[in-house]
C-alpha atoms as a PDB file:
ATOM      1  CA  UNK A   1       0.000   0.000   0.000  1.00  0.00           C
ATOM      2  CA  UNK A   2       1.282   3.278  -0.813  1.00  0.00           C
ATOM      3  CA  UNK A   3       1.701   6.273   1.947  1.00  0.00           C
ATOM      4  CA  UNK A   4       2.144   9.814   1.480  1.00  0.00           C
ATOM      5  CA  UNK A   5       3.649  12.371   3.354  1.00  0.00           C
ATOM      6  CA  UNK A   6       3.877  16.054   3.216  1.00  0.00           C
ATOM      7  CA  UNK A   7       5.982  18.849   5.206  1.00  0.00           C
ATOM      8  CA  UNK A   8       4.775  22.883   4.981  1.00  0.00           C
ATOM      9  CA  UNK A   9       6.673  25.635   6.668  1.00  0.00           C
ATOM     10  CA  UNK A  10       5.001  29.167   5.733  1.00  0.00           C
ATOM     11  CA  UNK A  11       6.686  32.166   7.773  1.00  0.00           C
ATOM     12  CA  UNK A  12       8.838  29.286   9.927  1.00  0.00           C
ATOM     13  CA  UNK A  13      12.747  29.470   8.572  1.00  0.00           C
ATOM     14  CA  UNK A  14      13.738  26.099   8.038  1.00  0.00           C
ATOM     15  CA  UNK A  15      16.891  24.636   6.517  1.00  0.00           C
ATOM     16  CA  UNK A  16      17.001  22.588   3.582  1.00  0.00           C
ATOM     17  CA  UNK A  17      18.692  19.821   5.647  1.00  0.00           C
ATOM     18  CA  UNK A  18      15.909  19.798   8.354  1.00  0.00           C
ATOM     19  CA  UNK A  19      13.557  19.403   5.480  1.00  0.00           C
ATOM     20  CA  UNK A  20      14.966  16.518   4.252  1.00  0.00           C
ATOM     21  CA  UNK A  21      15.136  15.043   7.694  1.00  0.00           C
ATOM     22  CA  UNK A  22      11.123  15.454   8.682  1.00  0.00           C
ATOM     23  CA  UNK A  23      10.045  13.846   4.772  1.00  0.00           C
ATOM     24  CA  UNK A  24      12.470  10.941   5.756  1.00  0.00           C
ATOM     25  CA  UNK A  25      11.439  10.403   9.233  1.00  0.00           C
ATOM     26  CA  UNK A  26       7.914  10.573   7.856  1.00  0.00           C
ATOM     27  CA  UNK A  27       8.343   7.915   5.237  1.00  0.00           C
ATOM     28  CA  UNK A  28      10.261   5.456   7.968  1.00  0.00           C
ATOM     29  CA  UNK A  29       7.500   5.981   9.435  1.00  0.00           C
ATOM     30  CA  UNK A  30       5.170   4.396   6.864  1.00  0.00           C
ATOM     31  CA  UNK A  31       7.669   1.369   5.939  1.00  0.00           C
ATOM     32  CA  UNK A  32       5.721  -1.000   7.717  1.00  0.00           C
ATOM     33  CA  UNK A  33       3.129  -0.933   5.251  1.00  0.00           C
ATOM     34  CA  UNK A  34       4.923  -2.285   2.508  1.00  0.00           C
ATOM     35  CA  UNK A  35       6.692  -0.617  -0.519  1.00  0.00           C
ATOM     36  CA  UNK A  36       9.071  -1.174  -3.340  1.00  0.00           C
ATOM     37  CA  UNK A  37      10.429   2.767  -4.231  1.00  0.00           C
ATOM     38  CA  UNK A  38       9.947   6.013  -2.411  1.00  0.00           C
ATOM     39  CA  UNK A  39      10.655   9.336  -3.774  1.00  0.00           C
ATOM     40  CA  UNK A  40      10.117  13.442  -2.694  1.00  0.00           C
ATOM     41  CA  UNK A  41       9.961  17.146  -4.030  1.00  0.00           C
ATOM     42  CA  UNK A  42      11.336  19.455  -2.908  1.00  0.00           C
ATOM     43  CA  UNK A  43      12.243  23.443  -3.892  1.00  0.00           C
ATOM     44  CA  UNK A  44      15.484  24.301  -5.190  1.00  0.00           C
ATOM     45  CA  UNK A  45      14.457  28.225  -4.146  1.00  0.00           C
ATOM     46  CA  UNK A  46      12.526  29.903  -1.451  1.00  0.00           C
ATOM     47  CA  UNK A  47       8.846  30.277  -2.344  1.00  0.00           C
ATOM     48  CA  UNK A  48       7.296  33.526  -1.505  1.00  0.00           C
ATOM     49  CA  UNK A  49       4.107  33.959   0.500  1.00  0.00           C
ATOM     50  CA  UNK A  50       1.065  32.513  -1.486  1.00  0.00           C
ATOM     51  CA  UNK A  51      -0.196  35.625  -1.870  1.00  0.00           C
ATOM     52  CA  UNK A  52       2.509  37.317  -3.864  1.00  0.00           C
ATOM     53  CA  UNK A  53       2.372  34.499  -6.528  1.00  0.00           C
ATOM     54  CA  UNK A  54       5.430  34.225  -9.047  1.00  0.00           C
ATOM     55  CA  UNK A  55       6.281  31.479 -11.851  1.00  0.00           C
ATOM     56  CA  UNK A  56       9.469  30.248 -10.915  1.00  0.00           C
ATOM     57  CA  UNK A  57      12.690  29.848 -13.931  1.00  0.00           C
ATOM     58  CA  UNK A  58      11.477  27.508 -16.463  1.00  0.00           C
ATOM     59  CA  UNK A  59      13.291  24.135 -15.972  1.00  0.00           C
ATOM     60  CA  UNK A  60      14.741  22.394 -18.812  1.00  0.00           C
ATOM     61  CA  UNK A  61      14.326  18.599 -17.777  1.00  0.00           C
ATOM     62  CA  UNK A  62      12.176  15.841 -18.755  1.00  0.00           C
ATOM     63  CA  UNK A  63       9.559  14.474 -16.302  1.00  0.00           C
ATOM     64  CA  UNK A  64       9.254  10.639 -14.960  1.00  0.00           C
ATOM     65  CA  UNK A  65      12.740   9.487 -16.721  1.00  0.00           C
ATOM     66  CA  UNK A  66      11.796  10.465 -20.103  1.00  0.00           C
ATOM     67  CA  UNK A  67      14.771  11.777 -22.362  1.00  0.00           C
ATOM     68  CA  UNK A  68      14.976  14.358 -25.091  1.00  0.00           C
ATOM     69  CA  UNK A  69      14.075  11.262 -27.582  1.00  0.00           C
ATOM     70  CA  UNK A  70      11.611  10.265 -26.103  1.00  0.00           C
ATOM     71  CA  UNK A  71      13.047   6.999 -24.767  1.00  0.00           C
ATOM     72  CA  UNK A  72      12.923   6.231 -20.969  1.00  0.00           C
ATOM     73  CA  UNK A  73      15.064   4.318 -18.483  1.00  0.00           C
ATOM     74  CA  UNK A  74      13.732   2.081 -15.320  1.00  0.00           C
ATOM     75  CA  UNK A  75      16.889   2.881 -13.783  1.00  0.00           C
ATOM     76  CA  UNK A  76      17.434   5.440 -11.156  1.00  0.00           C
ATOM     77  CA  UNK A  77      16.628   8.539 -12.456  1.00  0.00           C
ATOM     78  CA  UNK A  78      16.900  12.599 -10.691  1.00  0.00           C
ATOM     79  CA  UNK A  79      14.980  15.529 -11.740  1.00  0.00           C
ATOM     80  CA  UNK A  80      16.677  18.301 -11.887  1.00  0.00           C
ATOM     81  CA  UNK A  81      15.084  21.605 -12.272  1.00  0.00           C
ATOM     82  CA  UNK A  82      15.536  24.837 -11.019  1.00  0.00           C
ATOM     83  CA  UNK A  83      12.321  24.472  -8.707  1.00  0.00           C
ATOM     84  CA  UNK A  84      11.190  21.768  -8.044  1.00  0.00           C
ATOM     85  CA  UNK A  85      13.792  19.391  -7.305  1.00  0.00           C
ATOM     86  CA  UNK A  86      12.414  15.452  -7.522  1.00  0.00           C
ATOM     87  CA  UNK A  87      14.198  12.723  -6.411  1.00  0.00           C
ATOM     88  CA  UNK A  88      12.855   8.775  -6.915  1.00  0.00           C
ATOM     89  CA  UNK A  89      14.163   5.671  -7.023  1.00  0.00           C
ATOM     90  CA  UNK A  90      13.121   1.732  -7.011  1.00  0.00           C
ATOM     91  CA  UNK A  91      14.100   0.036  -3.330  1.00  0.00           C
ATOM     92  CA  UNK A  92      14.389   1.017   0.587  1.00  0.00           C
ATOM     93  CA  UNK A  93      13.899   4.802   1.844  1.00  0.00           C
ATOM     94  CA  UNK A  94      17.768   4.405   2.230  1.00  0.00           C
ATOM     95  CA  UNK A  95      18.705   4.177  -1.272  1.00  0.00           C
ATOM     96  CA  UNK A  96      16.408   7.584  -1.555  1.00  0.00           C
ATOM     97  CA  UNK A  97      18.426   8.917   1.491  1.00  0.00           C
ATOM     98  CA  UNK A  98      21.307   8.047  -0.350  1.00  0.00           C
ATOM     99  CA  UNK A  99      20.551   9.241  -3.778  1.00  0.00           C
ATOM    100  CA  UNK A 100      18.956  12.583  -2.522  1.00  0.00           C
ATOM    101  CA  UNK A 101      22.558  13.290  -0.513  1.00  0.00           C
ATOM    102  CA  UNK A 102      24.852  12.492  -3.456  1.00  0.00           C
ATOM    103  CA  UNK A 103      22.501  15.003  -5.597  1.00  0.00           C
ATOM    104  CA  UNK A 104      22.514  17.826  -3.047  1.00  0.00           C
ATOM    105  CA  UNK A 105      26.742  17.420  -3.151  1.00  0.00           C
ATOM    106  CA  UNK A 106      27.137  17.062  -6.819  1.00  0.00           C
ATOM    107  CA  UNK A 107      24.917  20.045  -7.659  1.00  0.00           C
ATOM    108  CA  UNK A 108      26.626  21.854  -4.514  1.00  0.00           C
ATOM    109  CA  UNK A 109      23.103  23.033  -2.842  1.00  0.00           C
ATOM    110  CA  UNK A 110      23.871  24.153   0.367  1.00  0.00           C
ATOM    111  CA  UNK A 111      21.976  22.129   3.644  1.00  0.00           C
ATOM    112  CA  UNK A 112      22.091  25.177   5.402  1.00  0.00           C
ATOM    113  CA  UNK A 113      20.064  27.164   3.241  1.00  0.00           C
ATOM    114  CA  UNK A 114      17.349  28.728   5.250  1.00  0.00           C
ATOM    115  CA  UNK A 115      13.605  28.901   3.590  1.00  0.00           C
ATOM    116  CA  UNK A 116      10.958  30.580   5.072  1.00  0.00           C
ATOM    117  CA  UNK A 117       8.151  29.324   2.598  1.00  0.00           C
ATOM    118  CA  UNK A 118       8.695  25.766   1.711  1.00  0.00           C
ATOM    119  CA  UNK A 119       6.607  22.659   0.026  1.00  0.00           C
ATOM    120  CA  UNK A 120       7.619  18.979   0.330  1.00  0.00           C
ATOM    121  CA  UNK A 121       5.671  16.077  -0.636  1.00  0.00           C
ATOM    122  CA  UNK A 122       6.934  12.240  -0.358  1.00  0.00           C
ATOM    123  CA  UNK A 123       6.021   9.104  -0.953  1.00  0.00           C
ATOM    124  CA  UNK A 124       6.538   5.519  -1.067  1.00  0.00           C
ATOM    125  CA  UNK A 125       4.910   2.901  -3.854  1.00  0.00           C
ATOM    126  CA  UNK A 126       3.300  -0.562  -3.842  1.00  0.00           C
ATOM    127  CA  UNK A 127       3.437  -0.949  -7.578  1.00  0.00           C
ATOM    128  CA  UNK A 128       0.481  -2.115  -8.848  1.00  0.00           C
ATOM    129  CA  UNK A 129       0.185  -0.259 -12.081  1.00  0.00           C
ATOM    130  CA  UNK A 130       3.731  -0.941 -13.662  1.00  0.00           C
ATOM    131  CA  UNK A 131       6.662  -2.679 -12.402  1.00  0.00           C
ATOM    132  CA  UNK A 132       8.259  -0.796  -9.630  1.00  0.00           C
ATOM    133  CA  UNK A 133      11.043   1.522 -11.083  1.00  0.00           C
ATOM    134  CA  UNK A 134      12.222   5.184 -11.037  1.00  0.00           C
ATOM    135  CA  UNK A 135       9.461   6.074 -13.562  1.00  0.00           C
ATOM    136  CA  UNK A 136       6.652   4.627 -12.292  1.00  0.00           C
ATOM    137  CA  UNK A 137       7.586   5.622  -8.539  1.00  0.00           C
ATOM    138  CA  UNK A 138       6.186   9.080  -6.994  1.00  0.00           C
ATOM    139  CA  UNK A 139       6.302  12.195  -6.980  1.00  0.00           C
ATOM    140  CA  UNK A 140       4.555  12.269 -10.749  1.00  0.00           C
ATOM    141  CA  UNK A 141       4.474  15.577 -12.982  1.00  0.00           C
ATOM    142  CA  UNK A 142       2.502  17.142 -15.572  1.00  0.00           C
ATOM    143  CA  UNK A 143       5.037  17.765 -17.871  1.00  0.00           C
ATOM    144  CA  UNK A 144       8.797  18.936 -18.731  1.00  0.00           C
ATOM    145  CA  UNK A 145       8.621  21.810 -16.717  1.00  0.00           C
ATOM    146  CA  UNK A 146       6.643  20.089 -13.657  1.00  0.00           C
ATOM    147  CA  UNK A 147       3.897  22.692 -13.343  1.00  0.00           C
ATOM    148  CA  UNK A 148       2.415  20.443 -11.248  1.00  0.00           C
ATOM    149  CA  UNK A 149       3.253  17.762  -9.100  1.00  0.00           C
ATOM    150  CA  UNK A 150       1.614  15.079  -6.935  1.00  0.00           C
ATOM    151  CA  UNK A 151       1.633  12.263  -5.163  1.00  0.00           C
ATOM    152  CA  UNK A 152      -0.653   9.595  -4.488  1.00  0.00           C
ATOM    153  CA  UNK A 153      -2.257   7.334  -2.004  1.00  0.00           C
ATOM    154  CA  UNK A 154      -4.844   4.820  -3.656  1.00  0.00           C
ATOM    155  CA  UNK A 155      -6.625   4.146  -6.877  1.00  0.00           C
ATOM    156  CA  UNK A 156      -8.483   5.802 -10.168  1.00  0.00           C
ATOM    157  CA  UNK A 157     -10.674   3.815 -11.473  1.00  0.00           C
ATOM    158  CA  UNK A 158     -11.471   5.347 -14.551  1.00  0.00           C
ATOM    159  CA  UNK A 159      -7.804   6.640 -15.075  1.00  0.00           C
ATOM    160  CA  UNK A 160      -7.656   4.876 -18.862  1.00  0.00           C
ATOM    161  CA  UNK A 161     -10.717   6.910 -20.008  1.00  0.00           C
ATOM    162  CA  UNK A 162      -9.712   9.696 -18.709  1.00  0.00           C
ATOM    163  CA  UNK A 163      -5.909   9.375 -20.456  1.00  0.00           C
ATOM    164  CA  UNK A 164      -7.432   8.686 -23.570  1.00  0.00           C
ATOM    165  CA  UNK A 165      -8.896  11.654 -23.625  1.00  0.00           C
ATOM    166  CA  UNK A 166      -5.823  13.312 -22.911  1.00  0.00           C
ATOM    167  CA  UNK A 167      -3.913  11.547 -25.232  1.00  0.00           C
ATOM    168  CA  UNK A 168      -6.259  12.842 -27.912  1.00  0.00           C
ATOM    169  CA  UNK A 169      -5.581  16.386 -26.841  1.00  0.00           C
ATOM    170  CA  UNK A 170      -2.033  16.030 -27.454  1.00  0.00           C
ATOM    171  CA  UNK A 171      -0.587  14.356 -24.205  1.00  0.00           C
ATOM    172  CA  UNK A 172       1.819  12.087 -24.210  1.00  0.00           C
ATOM    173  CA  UNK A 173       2.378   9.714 -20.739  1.00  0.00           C
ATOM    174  CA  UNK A 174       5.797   7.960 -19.625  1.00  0.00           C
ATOM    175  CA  UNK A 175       4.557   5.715 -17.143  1.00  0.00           C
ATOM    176  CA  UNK A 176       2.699   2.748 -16.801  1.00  0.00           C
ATOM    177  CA  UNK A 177       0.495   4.493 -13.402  1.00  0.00           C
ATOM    178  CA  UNK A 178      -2.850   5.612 -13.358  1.00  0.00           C
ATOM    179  CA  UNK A 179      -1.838   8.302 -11.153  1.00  0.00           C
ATOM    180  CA  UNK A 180       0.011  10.030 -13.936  1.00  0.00           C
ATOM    181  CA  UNK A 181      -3.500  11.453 -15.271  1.00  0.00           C
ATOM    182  CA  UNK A 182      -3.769  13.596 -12.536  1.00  0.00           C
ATOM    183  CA  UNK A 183      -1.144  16.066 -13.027  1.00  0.00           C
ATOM    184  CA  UNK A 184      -2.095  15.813 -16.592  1.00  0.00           C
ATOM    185  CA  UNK A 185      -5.609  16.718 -15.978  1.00  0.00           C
ATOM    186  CA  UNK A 186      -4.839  19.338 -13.278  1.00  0.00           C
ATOM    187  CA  UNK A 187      -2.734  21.062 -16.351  1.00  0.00           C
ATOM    188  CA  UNK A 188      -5.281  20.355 -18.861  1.00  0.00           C
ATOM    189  CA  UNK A 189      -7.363  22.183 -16.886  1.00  0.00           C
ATOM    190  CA  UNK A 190      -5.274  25.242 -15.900  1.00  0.00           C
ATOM    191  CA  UNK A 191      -4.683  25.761 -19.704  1.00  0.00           C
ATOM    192  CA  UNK A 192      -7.807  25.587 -20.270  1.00  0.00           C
ATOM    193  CA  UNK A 193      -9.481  27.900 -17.643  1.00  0.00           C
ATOM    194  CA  UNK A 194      -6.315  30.036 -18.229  1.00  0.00           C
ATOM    195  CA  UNK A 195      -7.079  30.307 -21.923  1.00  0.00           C
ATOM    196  CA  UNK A 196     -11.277  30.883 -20.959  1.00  0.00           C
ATOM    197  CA  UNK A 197     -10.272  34.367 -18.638  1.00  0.00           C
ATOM    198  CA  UNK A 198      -7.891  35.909 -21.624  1.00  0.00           C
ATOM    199  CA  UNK A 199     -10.830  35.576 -23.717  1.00  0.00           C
ATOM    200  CA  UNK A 200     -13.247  36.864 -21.202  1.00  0.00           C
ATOM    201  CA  UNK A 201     -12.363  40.246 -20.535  1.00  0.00           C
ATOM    202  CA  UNK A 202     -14.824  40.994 -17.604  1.00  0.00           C
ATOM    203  CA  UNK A 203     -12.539  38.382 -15.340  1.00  0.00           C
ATOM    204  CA  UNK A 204      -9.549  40.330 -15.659  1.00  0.00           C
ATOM    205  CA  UNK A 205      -6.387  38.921 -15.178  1.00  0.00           C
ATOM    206  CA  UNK A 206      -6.677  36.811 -11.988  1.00  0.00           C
ATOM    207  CA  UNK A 207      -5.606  33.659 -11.272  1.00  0.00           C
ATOM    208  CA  UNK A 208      -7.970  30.966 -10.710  1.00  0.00           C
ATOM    209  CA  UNK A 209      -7.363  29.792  -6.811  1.00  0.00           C
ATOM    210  CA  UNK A 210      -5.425  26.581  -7.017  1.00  0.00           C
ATOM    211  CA  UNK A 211      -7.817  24.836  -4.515  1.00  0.00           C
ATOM    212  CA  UNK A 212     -10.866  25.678  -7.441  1.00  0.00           C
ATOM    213  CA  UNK A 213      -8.639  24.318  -9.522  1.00  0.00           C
ATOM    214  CA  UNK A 214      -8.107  20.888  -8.233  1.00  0.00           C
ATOM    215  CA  UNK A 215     -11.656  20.624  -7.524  1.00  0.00           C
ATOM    216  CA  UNK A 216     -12.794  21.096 -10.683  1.00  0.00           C
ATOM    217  CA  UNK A 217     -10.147  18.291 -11.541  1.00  0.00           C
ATOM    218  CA  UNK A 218     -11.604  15.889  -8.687  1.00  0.00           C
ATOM    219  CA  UNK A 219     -15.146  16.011 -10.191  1.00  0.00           C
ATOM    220  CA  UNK A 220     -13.701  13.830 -13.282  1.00  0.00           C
ATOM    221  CA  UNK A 221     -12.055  11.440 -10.937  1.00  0.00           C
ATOM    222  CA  UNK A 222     -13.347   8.400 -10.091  1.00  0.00           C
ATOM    223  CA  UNK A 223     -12.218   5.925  -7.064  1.00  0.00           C
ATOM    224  CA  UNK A 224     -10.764   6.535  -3.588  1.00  0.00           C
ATOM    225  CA  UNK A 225      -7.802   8.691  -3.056  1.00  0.00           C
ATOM    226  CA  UNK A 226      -5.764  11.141  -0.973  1.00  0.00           C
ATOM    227  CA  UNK A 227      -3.180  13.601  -2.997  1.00  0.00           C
ATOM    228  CA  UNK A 228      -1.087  15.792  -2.155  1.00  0.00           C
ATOM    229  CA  UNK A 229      -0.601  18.759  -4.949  1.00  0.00           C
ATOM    230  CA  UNK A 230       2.116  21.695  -5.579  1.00  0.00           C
ATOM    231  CA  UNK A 231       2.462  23.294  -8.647  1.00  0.00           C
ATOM    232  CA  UNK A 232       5.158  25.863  -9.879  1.00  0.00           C
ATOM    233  CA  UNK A 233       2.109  28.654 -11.024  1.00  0.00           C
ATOM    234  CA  UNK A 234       1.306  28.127  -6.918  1.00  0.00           C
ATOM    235  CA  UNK A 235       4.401  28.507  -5.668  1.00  0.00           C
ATOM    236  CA  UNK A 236       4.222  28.423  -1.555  1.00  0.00           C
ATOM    237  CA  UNK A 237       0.525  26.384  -2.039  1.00  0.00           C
ATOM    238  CA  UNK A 238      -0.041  22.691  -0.867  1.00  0.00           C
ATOM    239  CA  UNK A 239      -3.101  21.491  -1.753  1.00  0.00           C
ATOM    240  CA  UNK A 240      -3.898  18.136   0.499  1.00  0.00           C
ATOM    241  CA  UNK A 241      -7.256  16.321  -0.548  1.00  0.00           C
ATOM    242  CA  UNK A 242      -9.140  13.006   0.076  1.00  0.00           C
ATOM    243  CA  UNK A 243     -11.647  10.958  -1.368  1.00  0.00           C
ATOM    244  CA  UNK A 244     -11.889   7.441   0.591  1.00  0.00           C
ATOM    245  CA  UNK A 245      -8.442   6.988   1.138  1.00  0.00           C
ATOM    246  CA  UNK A 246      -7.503   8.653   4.995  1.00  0.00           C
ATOM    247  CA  UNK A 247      -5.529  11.624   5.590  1.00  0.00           C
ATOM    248  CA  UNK A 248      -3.954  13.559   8.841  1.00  0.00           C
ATOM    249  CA  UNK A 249      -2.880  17.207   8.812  1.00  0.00           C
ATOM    250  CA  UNK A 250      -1.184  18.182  11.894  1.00  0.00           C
ATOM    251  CA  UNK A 251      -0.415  21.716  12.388  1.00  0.00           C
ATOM    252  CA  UNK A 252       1.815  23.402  15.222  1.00  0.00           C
ATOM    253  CA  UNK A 253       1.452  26.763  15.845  1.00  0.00           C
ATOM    254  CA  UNK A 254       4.940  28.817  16.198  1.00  0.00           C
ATOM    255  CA  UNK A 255       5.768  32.335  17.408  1.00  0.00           C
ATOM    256  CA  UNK A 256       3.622  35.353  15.931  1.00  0.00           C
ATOM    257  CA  UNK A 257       0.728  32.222  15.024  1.00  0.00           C
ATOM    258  CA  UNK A 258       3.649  31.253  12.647  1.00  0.00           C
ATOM    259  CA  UNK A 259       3.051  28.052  11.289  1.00  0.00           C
ATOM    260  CA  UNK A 260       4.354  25.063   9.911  1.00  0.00           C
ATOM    261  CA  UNK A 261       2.680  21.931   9.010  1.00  0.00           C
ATOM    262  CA  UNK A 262       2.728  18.260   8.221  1.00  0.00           C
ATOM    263  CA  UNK A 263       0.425  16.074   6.301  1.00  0.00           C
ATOM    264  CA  UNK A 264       0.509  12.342   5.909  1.00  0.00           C
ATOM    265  CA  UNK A 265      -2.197  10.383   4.257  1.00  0.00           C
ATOM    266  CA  UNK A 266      -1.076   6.841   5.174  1.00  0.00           C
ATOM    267  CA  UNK A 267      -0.933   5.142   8.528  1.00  0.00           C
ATOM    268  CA  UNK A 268       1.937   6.459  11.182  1.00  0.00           C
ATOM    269  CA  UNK A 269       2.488   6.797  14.535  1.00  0.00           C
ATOM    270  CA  UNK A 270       0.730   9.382  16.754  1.00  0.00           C
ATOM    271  CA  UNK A 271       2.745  12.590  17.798  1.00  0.00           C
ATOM    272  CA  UNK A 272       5.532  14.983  16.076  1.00  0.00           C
ATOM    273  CA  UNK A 273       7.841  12.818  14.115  1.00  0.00           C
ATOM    274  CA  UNK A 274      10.370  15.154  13.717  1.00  0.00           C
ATOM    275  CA  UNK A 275      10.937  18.922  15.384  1.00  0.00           C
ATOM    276  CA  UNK A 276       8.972  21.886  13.835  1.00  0.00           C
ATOM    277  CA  UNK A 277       6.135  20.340  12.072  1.00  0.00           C
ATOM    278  CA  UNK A 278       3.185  17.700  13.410  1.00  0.00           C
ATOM    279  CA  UNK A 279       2.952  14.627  11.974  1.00  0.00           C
ATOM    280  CA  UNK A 280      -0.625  12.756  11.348  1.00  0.00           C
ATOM    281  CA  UNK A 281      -1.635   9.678  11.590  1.00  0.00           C
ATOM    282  CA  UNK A 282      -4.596   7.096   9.512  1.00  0.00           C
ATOM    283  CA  UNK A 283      -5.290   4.299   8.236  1.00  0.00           C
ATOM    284  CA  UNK A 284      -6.526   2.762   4.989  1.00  0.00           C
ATOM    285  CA  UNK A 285      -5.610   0.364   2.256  1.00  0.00           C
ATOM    286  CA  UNK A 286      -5.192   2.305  -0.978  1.00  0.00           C
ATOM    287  CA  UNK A 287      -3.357   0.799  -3.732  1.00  0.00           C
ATOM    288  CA  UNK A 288      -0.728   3.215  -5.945  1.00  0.00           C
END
């Protein structure tokens, strides 16, 4: 069964390495239920507050271990971007551990870099759509650029209609998940609502809220789930939803009603699993 876990600091300076350190306490925590690969996102730069949205630096890698030919590889694969950063590999939370430090060396990020808005997301996979490997494991992505990303605790049941549609619109998929639609669809849909408000003069400019936005996505989804979404047009915005599938948000209240929270949507033990943010705790048995 997979498990999810998410970490949000807003106005609560935390360092990259303490970052790292909550998502991988959470996902110990969640080994028990049984996985094959694991994987997390997190931001190369500090977001700013959600309400002075920005579009981060275009990135200029390909999403879920596809390559600039279009071939892909079920071998370990990073993501490299300028925001987000995803990391995901087949195996124990270790080899992520692993991988995730040798990337933060070789690309010479600093652990001690301080953000004060910050989105991570985790997970770890019980393949049942697709073998388990680096392209079919979590975090999954819209596109090149990752405009959105997600991951994924249980099952969509209508996931092959809905990616033949999107096929027919011009998407192409990597992996063998149905969880891949969702990011899809959640893009889909912000092109598409985007597109609606330039052409509709009397709405101005504005963006549409990125909750309203993944709600009109959830009305085409069918089965029981709980997500957890970022997206680079949201930058500092976690969107944590549930259909079915059980989720947990913990929240711990800081200095000034500072904040900084923690979401898991899988089943973990009760309390704060690592200082500065509150970890949930549920039950269920989604697939992934």
């Amino acid at each position: 069964m997979c498990g999810i876990f998410g970490y949000y600091n807003y106005s609560v300076q935390r360092d990259l390495r303490s970052i790292l350190d909550i998502l991988f306490t959470g996902l110990k925590r969640l080994e028990y239920r049984g996985y094959d690969s694991s994987g997390l996102c997190i931001d190369a730069i500090d977001a700013p507050a959600p309400d002075g949205r920005r579009d981060s630096a275009n990135g200029d890698a390909l999403a879920n271990g596809s390559s600039a030919n279009g071939t892909t590889s079920s071998s370990v694969r990073v993501e490299d971007r300028s925001s987000p950063i995803i990391v995901k590999c087949p195996g124990k939370i270790e080899n992520l551990e692993n991988l995730t430090t040798e990337y933060v060396k070789e690309n010479n990020l600093d652990p001690a870099k301080v953000y004060k808005h910050h989105v991570a997301i985790s997970h770890t996979r019980w393949a049942t759509h697709g073998i388990p490997s680096s392209i079919n494991s979590h975090p999954h992505v819209s596109d090149a650029n990752a405009d959105f990303v997600i991951v994924h605790n249980g099952i969509i049941t209508n996931y092959q209609a809905l990616k033949d549609i999107l096929k027919k619109n011009g998407e192409t998929f990597v992996s063998e998940t149905d969880t891949e639609v969702i990011p899809k669809l959640l893009k889909f849909a912000y092109d598409s609502m985007a597109a609606e408000q330039q052409q509709d003069s009397s709405n101005g400019t504005a963006q549409v809220p990125f909750p309203k936005l993944v709600m009109e996505v959830l009305k085409k989804l069918e089965g029981a789930y709980a997500l957890l979404i970022k997206s680079r047009h949201y930058p500092g915005e976690m969107v944590a939803c549930k259909r079915g599938s059980p989720m947990i948000v913990g929240i711990k209240e800081g200095p000034e009603d500072t904040r900084s929270v923690g979401t898991s949507g899988s089943v973990g033990a009760n309390g704060s699993a690592a200082t500065g943010g509150s970890v949930g705790a549920s039950g269920g048995s989604g697939l992934g």
